[in-house]
Protein backbone atom coordinates (compact mmCIF):
# COMPACT_ATOMS: atom_id res chain seq x y z
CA UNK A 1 2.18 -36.63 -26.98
CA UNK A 2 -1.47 -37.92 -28.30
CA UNK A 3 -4.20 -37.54 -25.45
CA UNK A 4 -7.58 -39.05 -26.99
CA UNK A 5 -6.81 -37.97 -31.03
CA UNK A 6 -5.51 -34.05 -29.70
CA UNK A 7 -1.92 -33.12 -28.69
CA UNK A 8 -0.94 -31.61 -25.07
CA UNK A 9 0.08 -28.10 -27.05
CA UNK A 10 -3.89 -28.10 -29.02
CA UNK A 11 -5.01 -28.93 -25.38
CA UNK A 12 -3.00 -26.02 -23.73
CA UNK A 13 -3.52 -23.43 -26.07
CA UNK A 14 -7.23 -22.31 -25.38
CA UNK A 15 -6.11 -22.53 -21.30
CA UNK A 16 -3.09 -20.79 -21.43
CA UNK A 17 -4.17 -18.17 -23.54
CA UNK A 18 -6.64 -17.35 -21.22
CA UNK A 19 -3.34 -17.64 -18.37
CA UNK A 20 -1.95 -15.27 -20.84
CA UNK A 21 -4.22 -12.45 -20.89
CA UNK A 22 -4.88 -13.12 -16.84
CA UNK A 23 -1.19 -12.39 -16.46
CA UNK A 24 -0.84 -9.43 -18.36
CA UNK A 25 -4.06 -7.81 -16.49
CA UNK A 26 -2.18 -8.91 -13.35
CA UNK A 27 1.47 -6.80 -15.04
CA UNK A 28 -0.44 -3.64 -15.77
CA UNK A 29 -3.05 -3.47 -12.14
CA UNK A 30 0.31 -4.45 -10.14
CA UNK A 31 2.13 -1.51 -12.64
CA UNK A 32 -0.74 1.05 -11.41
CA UNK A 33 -0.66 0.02 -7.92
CA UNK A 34 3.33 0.87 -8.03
CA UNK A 35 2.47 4.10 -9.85
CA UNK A 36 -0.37 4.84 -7.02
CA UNK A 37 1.58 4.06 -4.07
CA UNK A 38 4.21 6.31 -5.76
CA UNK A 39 2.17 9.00 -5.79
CA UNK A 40 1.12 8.15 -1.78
CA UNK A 41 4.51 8.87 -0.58
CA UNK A 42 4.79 11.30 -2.24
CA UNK A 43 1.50 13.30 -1.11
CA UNK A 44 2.57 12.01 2.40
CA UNK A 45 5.69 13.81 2.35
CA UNK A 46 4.09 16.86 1.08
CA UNK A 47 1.32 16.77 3.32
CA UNK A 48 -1.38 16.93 1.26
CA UNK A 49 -4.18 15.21 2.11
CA UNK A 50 -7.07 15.74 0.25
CA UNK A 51 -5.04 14.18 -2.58
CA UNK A 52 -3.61 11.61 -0.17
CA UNK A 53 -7.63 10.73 0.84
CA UNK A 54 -8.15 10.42 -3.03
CA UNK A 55 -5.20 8.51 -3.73
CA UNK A 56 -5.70 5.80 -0.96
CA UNK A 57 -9.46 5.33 -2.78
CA UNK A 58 -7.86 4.62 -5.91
CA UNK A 59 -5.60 2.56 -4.31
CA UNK A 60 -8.23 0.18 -2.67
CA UNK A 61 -10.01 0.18 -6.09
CA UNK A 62 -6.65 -1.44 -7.66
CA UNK A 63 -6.49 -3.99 -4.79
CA UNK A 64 -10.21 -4.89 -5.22
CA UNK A 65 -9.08 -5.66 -9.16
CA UNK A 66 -5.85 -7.36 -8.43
CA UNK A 67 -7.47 -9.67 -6.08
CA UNK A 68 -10.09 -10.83 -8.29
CA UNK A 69 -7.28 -11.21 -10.95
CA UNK A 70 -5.82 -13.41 -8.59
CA UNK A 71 -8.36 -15.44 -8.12
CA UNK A 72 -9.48 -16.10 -11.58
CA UNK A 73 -5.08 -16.97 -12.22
CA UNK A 74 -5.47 -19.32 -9.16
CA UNK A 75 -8.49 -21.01 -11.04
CA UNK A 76 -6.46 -21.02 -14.35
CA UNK A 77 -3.65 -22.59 -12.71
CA UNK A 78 -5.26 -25.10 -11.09
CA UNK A 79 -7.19 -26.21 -14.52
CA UNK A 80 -3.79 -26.68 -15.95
CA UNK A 81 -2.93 -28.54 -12.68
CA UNK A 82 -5.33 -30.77 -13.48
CA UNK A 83 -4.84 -31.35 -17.48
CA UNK A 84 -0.73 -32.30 -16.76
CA UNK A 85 -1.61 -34.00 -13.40
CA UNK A 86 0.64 -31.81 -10.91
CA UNK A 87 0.78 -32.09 -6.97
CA UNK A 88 1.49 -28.78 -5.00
CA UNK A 89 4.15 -27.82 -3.44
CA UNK A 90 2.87 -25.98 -0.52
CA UNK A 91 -0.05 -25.58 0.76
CA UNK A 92 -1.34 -22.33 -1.24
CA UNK A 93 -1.65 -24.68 -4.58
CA UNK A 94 0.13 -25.44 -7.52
CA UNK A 95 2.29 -22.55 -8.46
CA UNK A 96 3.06 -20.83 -11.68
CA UNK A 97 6.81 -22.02 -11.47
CA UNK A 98 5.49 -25.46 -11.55
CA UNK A 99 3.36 -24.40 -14.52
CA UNK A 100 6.16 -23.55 -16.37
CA UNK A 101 8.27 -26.16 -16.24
CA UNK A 102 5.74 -29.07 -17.55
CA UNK A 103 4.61 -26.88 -20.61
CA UNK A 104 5.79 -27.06 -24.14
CA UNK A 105 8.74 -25.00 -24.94
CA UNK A 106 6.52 -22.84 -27.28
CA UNK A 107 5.26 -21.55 -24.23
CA UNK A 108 7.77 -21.36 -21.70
CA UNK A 109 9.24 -18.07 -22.74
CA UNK A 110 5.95 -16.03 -22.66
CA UNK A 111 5.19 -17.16 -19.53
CA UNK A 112 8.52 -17.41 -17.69
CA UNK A 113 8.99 -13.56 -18.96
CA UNK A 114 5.35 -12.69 -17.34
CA UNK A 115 6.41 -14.81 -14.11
CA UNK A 116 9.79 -12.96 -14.17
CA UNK A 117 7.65 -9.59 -14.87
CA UNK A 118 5.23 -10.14 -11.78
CA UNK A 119 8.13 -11.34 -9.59
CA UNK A 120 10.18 -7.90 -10.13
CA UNK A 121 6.58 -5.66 -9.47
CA UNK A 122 5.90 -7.36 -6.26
CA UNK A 123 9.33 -6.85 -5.32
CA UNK A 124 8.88 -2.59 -6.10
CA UNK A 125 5.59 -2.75 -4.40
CA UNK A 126 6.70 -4.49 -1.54
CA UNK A 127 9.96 -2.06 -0.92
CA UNK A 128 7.54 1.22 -1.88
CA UNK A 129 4.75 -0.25 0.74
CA UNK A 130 7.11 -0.70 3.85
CA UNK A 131 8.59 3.16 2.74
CA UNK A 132 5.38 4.09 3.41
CA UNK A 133 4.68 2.24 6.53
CA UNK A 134 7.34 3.86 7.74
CA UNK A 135 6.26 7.11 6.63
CA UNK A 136 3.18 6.66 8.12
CA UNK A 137 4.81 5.91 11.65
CA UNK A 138 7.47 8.82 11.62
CA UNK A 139 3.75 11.09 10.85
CA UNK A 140 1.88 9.09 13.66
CA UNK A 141 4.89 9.90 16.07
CA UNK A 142 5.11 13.49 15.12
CA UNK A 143 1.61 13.71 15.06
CA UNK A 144 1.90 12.07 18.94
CA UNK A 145 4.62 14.96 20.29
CA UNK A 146 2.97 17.32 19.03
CA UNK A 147 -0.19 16.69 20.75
CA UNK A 148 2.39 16.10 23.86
CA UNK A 149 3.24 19.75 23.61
CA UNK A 150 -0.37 21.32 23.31
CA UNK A 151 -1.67 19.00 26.56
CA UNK A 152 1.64 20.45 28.29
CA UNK A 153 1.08 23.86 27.14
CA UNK A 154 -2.59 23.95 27.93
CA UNK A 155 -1.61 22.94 31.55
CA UNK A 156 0.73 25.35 31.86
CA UNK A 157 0.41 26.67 35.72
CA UNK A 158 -1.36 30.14 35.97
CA UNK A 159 0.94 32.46 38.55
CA UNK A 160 -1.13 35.34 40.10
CA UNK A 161 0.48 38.73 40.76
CA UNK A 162 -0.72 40.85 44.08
CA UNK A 163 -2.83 42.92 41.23
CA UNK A 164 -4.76 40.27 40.06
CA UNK A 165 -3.00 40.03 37.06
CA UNK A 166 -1.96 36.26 35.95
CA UNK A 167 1.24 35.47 34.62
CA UNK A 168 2.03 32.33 32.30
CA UNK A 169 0.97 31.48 28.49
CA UNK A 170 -2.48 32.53 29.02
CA UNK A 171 -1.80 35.55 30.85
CA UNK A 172 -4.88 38.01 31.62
CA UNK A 173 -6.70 40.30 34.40
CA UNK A 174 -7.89 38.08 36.80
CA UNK A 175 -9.99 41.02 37.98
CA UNK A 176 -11.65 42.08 34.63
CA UNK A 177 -11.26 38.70 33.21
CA UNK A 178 -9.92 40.28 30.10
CA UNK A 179 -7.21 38.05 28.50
CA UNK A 180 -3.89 39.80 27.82
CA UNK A 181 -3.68 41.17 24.18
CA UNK A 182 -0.68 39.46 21.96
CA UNK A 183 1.52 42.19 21.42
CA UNK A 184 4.33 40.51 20.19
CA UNK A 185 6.19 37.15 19.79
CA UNK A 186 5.44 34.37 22.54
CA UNK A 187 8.02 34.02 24.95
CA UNK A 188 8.00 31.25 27.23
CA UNK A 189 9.77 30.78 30.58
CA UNK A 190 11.77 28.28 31.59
């Protein structure tokens, strides 16, 4: 097909070329975020987090990238839109599906493979990210009893013997004001 003495494919090469390299920026920052929320569950499960604090940096650094790689692949897309005259489909624009199916077969494989590519990461990151929502709420909840159990212990009622001697988890001379001495393991009364 002639379009003003140059052919659709010498038209779409410089454009998706550029699509090209756009795509495989977005594979490998979508391929580190996997690795890096990887690593977050991990750390979470361990406990450790002065690595956990450092991973979730790193992690907002790769989102900061991958959303600017969006944006320039929305822009990309939409120039293409624009050379092969396509509508969207929703409201979010034209898609890459779309894309695909209006350019020459020379180029379908490529980018069908980096569509199929993206579509499985998303997928990973999407499972790994709700493991570690959940993560994050069985930690919260813990986190939650276990400050439960300090306020009850803290409140625990004092009981005064006749020698001025309290009784109870912080047990002491109520006379001297000397707190008991831990001799041994804490036992605690029912």
């Amino acid at each position: 097909m002639e379009t003003g003495g140059a052919t659709i494919t010498e038209i779409e090469e410089p454009i998706l070329s550029r699509l090209f390299l756009t795509l495989e920026d977005l594979i490998k920052q979508y391929q580190q975020l996997l690795s890096v929320l990887q690593l977050e569950k991990g750390l979470m499960i361990e406990g450790n987090l002065n690595e956990l604090c450092f991973c979730l940096n790193q992690k907002d650094g790769i989102l900061e990238e991958i959303q600017k790689t969006e944006t320039r692949r929305g822009k990309e897309v939409e120039h293409l839109a624009q050379r092969f005259r396509l509508t969207s489909e929703s409201s979010e624009g034209v898609s890459l599906r779309q894309i695909i199916n209006v350019v020459s077969f020379s180029y379908r494989g490529r980018l069908l493979s980096c569509h199929d590519r993206l579509r499985a990461l998303l997928a990973a990151v999407t499972e790994i990210n709700q493991i570690n929502g959940l993560l994050v709420g069985r930690i919260l909840q813990q986190v939650n009893a276990l400050i439960g159990l300090l306020s009850h212990l803290s409140m625990a009622p004092q009981t005064y013997q006749s020698s001025g001697q309290s009784s109870g988890l912080f047990g002491g001379d109520f006379q001297s004001g000397r707190p008991y001495r831990a001799t041994g393991a804490l036992h605690l009364r029912g």
